[in-house]
PDB file of N, CA and C in Angstrom:
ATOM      1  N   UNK A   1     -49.166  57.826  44.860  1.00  0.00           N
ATOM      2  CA  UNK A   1     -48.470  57.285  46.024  1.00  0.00           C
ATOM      3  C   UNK A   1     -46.972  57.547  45.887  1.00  0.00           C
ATOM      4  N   UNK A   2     -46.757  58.347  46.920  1.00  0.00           N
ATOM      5  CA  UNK A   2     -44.830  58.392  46.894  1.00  0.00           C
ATOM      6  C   UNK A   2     -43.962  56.882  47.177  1.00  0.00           C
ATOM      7  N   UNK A   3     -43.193  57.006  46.356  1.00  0.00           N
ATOM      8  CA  UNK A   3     -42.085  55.859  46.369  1.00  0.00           C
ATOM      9  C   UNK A   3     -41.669  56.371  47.655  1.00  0.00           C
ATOM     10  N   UNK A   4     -41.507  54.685  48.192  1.00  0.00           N
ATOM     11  CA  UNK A   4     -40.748  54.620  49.623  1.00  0.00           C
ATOM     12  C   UNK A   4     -39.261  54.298  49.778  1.00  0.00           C
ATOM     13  N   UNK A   5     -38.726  53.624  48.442  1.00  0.00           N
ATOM     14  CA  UNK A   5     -37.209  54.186  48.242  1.00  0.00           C
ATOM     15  C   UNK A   5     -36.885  54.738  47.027  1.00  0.00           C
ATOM     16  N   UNK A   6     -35.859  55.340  46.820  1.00  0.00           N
ATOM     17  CA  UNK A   6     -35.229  55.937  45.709  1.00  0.00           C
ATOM     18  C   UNK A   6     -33.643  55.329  45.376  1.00  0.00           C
ATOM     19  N   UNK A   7     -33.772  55.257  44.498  1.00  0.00           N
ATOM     20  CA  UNK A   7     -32.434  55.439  44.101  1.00  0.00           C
ATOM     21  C   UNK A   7     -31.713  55.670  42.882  1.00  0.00           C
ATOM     22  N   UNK A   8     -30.312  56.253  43.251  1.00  0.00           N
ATOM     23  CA  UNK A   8     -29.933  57.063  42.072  1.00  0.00           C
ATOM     24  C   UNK A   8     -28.777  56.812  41.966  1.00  0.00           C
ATOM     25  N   UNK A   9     -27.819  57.581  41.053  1.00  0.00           N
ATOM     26  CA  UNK A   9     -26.520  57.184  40.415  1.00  0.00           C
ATOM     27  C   UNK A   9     -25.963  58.447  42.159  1.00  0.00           C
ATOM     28  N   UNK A  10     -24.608  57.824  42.821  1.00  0.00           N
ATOM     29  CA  UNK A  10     -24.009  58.782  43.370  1.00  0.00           C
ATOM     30  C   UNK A  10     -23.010  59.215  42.690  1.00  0.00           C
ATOM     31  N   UNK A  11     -23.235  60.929  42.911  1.00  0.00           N
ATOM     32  CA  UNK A  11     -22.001  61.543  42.567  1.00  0.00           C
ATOM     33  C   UNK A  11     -20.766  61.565  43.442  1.00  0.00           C
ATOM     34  N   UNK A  12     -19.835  61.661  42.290  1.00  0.00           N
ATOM     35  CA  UNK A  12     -18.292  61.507  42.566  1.00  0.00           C
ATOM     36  C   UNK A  12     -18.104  59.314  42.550  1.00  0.00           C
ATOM     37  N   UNK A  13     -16.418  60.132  43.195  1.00  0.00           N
ATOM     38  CA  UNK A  13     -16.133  58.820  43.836  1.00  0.00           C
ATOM     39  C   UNK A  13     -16.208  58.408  45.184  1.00  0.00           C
ATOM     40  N   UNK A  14     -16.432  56.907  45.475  1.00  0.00           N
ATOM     41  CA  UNK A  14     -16.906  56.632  46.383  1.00  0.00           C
ATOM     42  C   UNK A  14     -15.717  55.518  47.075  1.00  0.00           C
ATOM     43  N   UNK A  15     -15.675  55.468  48.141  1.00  0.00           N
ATOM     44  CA  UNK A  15     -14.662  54.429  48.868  1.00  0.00           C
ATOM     45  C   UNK A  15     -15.044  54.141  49.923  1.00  0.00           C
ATOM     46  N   UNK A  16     -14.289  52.476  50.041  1.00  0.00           N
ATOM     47  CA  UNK A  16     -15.046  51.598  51.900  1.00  0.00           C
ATOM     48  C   UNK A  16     -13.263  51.570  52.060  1.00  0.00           C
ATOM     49  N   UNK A  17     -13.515  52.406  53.162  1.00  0.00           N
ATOM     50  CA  UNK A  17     -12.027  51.706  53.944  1.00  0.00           C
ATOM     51  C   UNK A  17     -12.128  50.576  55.410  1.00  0.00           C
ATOM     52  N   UNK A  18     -11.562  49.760  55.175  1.00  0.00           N
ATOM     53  CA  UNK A  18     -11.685  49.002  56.518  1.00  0.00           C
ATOM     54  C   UNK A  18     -10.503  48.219  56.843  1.00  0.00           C
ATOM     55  N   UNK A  19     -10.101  48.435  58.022  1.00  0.00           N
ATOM     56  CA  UNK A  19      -8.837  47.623  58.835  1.00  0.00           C
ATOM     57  C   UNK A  19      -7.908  48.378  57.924  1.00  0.00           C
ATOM     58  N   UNK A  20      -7.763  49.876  57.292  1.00  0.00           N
ATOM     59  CA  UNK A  20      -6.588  50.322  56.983  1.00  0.00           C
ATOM     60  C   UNK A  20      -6.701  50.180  55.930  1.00  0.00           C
ATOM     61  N   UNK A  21      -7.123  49.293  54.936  1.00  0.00           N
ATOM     62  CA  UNK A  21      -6.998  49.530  53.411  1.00  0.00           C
ATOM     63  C   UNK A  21      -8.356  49.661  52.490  1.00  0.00           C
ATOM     64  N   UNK A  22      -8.206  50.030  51.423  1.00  0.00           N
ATOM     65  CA  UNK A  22      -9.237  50.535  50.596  1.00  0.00           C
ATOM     66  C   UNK A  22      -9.728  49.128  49.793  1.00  0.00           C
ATOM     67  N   UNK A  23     -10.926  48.725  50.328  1.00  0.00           N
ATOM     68  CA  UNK A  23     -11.704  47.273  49.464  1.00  0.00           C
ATOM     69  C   UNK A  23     -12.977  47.949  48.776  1.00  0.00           C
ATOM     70  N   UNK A  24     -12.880  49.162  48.580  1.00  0.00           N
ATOM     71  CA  UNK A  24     -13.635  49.556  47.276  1.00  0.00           C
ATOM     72  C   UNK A  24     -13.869  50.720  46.905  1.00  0.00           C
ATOM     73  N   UNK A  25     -13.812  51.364  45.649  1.00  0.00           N
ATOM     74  CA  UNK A  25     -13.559  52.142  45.132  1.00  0.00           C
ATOM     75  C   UNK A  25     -14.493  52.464  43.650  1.00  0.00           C
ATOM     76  N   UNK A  26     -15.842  53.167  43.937  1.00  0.00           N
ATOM     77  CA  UNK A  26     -16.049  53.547  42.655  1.00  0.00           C
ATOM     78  C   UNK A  26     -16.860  54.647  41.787  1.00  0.00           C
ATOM     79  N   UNK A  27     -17.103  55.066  40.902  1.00  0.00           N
ATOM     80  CA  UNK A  27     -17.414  56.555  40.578  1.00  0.00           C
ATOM     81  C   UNK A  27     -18.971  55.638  39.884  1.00  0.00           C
ATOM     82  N   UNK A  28     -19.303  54.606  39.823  1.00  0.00           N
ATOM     83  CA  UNK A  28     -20.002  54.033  39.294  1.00  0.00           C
ATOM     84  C   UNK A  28     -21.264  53.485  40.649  1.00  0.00           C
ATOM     85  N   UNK A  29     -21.097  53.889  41.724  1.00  0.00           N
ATOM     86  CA  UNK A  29     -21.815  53.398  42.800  1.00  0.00           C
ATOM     87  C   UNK A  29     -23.099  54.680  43.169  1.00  0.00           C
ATOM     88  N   UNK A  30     -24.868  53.679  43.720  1.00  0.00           N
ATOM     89  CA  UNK A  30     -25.269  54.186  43.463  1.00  0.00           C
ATOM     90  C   UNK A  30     -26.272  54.583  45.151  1.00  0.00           C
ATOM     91  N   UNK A  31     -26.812  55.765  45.266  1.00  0.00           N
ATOM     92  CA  UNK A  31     -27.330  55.732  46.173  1.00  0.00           C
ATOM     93  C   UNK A  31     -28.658  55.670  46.389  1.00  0.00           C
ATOM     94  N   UNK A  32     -29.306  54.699  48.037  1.00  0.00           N
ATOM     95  CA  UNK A  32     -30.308  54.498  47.788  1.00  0.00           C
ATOM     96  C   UNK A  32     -30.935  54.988  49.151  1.00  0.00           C
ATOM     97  N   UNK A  33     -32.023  55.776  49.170  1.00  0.00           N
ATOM     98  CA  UNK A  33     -32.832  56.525  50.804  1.00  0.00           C
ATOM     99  C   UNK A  33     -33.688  55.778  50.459  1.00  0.00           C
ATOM    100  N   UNK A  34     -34.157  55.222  51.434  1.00  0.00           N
ATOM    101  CA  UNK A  34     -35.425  54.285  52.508  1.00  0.00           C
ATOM    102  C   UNK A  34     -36.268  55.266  53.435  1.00  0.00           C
ATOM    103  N   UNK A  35     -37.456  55.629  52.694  1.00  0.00           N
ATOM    104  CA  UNK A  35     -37.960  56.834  53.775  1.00  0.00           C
ATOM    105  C   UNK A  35     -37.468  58.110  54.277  1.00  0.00           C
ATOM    106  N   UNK A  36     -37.316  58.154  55.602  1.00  0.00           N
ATOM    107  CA  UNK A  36     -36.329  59.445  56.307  1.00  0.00           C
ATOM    108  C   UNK A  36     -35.468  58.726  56.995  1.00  0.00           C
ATOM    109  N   UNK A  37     -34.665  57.416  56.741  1.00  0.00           N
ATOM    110  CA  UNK A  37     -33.377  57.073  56.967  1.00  0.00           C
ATOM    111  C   UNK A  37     -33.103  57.386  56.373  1.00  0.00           C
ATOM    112  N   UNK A  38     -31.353  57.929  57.059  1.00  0.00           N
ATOM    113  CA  UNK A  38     -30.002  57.907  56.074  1.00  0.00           C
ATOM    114  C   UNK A  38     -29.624  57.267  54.773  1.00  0.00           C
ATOM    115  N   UNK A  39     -29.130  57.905  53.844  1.00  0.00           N
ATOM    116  CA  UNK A  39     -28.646  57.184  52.221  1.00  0.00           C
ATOM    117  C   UNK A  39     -27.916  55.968  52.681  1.00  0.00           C
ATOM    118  N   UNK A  40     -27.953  55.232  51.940  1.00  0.00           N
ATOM    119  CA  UNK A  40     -26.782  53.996  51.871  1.00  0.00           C
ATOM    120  C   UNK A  40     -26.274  53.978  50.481  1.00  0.00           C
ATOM    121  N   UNK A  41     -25.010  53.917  50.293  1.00  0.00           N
ATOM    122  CA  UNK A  41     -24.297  53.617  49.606  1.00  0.00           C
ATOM    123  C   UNK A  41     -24.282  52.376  48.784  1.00  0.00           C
ATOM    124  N   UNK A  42     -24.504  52.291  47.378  1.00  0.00           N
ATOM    125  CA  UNK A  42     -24.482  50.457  46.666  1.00  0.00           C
ATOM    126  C   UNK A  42     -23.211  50.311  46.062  1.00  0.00           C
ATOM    127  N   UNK A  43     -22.153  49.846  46.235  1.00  0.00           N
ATOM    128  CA  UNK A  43     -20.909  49.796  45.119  1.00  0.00           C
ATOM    129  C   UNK A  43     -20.898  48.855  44.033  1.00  0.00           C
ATOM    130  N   UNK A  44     -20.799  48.832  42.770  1.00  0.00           N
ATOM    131  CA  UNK A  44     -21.035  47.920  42.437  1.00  0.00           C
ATOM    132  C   UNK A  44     -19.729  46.321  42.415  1.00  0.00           C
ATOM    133  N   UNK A  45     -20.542  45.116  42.544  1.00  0.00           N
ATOM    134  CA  UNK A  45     -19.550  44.330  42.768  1.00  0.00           C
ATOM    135  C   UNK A  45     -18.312  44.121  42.134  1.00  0.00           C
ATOM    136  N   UNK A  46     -18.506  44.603  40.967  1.00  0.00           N
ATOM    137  CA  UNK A  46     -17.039  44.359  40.364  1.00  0.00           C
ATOM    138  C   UNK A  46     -15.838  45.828  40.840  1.00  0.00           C
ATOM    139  N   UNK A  47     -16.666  46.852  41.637  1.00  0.00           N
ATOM    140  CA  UNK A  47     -15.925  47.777  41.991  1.00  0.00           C
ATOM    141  C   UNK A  47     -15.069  47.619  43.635  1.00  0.00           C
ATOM    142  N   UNK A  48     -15.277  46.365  43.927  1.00  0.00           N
ATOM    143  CA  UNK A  48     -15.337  46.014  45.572  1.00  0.00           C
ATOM    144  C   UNK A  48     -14.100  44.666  45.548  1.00  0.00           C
ATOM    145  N   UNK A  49     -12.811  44.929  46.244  1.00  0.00           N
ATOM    146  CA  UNK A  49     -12.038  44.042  46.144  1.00  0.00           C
ATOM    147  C   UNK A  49     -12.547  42.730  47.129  1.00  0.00           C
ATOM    148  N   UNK A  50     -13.307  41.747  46.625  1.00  0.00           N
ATOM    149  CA  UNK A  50     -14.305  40.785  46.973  1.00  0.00           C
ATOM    150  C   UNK A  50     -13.386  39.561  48.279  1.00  0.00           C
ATOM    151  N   UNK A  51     -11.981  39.798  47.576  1.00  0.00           N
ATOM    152  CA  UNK A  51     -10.696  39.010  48.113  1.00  0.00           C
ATOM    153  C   UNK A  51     -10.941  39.292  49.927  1.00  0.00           C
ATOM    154  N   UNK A  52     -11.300  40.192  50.469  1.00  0.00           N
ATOM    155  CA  UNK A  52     -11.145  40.894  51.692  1.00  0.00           C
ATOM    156  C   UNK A  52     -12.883  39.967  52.540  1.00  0.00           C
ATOM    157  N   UNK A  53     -13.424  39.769  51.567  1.00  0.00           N
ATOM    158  CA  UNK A  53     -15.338  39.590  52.112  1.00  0.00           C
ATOM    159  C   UNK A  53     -15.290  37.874  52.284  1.00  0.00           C
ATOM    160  N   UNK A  54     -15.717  37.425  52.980  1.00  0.00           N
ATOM    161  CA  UNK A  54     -16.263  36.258  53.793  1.00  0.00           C
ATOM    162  C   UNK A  54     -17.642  35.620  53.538  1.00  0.00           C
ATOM    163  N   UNK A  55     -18.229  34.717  52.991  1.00  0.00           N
ATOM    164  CA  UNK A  55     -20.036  34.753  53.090  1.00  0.00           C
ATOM    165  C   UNK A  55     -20.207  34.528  54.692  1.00  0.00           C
ATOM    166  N   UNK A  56     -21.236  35.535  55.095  1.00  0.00           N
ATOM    167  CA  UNK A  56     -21.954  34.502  56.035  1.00  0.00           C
ATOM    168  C   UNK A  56     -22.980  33.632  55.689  1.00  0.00           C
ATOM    169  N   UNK A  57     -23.635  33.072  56.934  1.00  0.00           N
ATOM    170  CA  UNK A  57     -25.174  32.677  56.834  1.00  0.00           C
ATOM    171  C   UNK A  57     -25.999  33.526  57.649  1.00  0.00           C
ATOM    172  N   UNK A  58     -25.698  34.442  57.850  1.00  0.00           N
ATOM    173  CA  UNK A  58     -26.796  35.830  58.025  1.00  0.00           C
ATOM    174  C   UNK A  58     -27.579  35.802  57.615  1.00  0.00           C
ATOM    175  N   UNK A  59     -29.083  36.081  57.278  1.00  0.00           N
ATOM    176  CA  UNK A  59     -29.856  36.678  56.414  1.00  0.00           C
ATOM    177  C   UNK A  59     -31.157  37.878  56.894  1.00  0.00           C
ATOM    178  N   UNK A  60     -31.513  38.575  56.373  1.00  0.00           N
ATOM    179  CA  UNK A  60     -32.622  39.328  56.998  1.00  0.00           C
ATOM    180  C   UNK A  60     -33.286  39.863  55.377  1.00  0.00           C
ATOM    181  N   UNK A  61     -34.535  40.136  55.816  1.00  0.00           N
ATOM    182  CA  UNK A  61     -35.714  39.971  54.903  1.00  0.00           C
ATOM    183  C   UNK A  61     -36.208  41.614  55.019  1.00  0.00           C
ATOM    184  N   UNK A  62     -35.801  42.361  54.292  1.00  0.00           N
ATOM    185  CA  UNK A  62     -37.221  43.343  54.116  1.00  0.00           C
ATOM    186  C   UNK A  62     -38.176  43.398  53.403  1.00  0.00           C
ATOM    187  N   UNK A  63     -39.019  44.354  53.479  1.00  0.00           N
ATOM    188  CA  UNK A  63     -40.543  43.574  52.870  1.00  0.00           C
ATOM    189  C   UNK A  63     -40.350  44.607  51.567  1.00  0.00           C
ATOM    190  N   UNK A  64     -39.609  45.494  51.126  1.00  0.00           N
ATOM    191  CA  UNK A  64     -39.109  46.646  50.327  1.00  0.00           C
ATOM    192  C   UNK A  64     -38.451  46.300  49.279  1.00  0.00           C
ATOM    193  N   UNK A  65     -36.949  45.681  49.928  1.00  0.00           N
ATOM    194  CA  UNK A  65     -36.255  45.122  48.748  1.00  0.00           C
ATOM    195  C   UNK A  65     -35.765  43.779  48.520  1.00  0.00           C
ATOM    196  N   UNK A  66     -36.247  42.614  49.790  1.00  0.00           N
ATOM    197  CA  UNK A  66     -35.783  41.516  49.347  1.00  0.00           C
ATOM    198  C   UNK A  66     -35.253  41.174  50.706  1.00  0.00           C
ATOM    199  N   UNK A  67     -34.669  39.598  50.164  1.00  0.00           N
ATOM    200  CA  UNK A  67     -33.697  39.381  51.208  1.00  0.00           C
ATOM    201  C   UNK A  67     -32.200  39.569  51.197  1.00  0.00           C
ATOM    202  N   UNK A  68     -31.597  39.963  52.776  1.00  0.00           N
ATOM    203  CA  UNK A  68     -30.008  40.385  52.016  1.00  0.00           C
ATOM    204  C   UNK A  68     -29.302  38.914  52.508  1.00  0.00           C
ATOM    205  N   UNK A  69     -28.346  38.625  51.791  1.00  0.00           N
ATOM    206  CA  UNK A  69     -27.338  38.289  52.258  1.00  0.00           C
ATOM    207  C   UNK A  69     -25.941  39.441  52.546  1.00  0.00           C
ATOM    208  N   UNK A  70     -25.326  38.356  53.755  1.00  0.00           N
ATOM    209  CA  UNK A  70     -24.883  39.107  54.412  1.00  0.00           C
ATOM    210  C   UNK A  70     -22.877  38.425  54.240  1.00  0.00           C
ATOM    211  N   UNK A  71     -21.744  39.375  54.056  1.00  0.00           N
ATOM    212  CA  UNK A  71     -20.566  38.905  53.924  1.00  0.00           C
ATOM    213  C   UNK A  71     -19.354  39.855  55.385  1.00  0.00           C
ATOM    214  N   UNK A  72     -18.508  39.009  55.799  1.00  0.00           N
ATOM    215  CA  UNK A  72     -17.960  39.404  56.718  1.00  0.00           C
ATOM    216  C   UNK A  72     -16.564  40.149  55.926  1.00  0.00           C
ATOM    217  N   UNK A  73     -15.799  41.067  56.781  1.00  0.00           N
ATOM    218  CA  UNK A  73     -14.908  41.785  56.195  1.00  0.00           C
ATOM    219  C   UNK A  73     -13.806  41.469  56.853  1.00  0.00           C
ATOM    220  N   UNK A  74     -12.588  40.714  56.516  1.00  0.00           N
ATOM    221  CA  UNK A  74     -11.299  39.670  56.473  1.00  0.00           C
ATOM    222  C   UNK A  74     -10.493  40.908  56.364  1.00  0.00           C
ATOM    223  N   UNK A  75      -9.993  41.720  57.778  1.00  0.00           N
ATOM    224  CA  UNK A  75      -8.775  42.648  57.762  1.00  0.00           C
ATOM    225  C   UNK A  75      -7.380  42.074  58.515  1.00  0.00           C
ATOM    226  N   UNK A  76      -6.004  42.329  58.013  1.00  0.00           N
ATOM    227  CA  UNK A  76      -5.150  41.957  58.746  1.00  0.00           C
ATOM    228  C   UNK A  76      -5.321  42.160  60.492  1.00  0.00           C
ATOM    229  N   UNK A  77      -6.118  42.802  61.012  1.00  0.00           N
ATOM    230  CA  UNK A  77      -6.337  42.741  62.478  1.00  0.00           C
ATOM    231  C   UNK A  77      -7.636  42.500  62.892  1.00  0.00           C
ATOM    232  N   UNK A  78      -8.621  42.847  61.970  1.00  0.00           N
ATOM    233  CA  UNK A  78      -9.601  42.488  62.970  1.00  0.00           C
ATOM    234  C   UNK A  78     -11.018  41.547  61.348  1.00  0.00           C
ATOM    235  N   UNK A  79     -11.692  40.800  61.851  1.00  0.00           N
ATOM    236  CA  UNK A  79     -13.165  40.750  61.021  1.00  0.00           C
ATOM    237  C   UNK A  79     -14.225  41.307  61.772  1.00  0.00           C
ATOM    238  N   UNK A  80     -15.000  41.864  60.694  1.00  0.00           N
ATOM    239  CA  UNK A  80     -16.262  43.289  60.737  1.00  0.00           C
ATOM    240  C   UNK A  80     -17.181  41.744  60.650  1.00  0.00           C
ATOM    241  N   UNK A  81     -17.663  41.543  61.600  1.00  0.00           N
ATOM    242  CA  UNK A  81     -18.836  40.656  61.489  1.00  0.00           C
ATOM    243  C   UNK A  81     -20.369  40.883  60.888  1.00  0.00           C
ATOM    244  N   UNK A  82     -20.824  40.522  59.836  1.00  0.00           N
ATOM    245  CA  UNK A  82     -22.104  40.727  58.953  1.00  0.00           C
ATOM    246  C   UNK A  82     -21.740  42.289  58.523  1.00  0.00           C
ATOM    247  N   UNK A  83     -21.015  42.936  58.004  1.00  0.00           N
ATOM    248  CA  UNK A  83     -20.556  44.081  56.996  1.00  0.00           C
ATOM    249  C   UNK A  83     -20.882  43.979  56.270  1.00  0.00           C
ATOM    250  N   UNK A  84     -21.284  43.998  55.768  1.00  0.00           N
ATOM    251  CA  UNK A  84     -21.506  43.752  53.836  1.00  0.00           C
ATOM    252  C   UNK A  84     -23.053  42.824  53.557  1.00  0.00           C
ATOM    253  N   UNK A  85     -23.310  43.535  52.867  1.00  0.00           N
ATOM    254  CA  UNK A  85     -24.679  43.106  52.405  1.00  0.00           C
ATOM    255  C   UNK A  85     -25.178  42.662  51.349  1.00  0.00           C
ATOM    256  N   UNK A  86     -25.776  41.864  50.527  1.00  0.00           N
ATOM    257  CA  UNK A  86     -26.194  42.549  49.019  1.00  0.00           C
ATOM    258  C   UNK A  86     -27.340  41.988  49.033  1.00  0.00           C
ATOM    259  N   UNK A  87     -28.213  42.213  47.867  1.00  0.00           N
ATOM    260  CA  UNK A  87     -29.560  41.828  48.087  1.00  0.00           C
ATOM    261  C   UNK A  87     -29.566  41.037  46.613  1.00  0.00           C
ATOM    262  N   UNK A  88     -29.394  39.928  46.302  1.00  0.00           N
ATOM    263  CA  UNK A  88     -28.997  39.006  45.289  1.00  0.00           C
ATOM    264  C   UNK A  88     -30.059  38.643  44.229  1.00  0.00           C
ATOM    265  N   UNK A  89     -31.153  38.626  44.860  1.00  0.00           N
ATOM    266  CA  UNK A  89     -32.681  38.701  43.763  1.00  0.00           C
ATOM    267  C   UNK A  89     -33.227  40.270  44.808  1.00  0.00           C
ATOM    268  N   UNK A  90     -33.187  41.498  44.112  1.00  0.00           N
ATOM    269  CA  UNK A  90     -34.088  42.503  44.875  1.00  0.00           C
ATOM    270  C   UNK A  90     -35.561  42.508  44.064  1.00  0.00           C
ATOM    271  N   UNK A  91     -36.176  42.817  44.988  1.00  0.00           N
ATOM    272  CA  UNK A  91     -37.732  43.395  44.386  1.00  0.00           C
ATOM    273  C   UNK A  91     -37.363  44.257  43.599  1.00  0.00           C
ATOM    274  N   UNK A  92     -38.445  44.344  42.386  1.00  0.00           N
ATOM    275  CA  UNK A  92     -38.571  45.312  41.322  1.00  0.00           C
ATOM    276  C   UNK A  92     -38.286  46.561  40.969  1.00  0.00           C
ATOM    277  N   UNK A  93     -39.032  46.914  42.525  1.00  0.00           N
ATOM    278  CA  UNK A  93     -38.480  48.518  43.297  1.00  0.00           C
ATOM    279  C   UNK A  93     -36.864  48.846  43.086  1.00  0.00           C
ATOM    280  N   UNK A  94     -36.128  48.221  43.018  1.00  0.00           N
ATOM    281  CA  UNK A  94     -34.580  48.357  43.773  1.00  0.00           C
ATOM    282  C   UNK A  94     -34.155  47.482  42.696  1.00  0.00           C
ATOM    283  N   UNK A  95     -34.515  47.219  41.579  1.00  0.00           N
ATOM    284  CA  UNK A  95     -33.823  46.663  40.983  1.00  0.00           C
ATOM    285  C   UNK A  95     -32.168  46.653  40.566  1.00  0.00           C
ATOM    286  N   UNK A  96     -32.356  47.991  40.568  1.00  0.00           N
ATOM    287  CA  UNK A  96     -30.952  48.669  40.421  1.00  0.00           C
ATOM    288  C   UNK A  96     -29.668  47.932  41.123  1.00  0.00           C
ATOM    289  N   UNK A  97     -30.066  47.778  42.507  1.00  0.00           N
ATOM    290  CA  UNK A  97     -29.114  47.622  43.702  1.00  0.00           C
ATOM    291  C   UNK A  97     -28.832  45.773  43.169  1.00  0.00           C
ATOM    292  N   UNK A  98     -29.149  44.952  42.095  1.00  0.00           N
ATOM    293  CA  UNK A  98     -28.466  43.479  41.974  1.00  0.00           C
ATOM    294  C   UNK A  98     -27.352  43.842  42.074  1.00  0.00           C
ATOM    295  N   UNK A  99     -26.128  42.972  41.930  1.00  0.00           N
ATOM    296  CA  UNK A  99     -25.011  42.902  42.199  1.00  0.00           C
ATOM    297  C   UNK A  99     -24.460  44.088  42.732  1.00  0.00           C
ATOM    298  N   UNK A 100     -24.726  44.879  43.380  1.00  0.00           N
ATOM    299  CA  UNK A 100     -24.220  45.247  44.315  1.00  0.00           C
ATOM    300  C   UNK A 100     -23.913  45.255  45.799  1.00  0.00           C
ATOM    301  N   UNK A 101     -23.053  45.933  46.211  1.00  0.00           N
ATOM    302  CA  UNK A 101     -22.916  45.962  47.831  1.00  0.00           C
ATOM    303  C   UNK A 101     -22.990  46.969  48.613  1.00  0.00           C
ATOM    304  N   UNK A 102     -23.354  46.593  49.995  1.00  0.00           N
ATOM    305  CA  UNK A 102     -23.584  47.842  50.670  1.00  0.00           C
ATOM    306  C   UNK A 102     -22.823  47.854  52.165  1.00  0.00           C
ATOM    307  N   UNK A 103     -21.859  48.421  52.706  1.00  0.00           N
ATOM    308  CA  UNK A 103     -21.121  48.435  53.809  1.00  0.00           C
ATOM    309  C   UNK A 103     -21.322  49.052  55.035  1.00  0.00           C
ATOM    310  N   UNK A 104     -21.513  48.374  56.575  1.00  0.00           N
ATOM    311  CA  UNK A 104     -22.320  48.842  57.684  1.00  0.00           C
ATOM    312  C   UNK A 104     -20.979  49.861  57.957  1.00  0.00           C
ATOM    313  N   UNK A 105     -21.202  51.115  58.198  1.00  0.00           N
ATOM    314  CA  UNK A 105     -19.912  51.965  58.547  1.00  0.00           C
ATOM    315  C   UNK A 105     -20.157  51.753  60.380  1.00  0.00           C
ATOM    316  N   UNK A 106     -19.038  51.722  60.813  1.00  0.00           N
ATOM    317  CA  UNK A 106     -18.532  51.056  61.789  1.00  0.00           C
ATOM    318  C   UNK A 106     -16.726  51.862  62.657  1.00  0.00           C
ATOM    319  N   UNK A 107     -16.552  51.648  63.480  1.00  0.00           N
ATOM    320  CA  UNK A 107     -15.234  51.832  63.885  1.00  0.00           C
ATOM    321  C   UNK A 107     -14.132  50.633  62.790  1.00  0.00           C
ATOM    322  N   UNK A 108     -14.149  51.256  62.274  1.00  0.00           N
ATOM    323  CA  UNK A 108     -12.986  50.514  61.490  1.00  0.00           C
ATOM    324  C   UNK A 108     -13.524  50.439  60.310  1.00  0.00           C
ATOM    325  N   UNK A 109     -14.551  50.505  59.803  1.00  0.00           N
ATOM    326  CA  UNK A 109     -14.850  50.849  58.184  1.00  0.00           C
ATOM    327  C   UNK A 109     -15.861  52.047  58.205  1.00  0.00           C
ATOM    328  N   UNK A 110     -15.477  52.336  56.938  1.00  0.00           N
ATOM    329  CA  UNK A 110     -15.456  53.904  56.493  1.00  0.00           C
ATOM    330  C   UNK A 110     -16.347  53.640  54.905  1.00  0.00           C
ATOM    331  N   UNK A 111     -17.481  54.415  54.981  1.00  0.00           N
ATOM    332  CA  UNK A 111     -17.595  54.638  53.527  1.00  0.00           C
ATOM    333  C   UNK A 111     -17.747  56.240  53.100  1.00  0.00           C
ATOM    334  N   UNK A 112     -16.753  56.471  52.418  1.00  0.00           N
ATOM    335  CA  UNK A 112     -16.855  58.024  51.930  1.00  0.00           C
ATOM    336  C   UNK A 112     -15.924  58.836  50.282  1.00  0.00           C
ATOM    337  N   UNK A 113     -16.831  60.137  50.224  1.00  0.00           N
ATOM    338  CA  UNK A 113     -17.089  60.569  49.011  1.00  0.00           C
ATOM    339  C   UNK A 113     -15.405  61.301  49.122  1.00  0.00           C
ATOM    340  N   UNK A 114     -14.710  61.020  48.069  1.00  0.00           N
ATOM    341  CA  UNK A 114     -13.525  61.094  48.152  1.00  0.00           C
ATOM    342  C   UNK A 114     -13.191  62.637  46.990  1.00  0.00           C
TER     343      UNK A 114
END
């Protein structure tokens, strides 16, 4: 049976820009494909200036990797409402992705290979 996600170490460095400044930055972040969706990006948390993120009470459940919680993104002009994700206990599958984060790219945040 083929695995229905993967994930792996991404190469290079990686960065979230949002509202103009850089809230994360790291060569240590890893990527994860879900089927024939698009990669998502995991940064890890200590690579993510946390100062900028909000908790919500969001939550959504996949049946894959868990449930995410969800954090808002605190820019001098605007907040990215439910941006930020992490999946805090993941299924076994995805173990990888604990403490990490994952950022909805958006008009005003950016995640890219630098």
């Amino acid at each position: 049976m083929q695995k229905h996600i993967t994930v792996r170490p991404a190469e290079g460095t990686w960065v979230v820009r949002a509202g103009g400044a850089v809230i994360a930055e790291s060569t240590n972040a890893l990527e994860l494909t879900e089927g024939d969706m698009p990669f998502v990006i995991y940064f890890p948390r200590a690579d993510v200036a946390t100062a900028f993120l909000d908790a919500s009470d969001y939550r959504t459940t996949c049946p894959h990797k868990g449930e995410a919680s969800y954090f808002d993104i605190v820019s001098k002009s605007k907040t990215y409402t439910n941006a930020v994700w992490s999946y805090e206990t993941p299924k076994d599958e995805v173990l990888q992705i604990k403490d990490h984060l994952a950022f909805w790219v958006q008009d005003g945040v950016q995640v890219e290979r630098v």
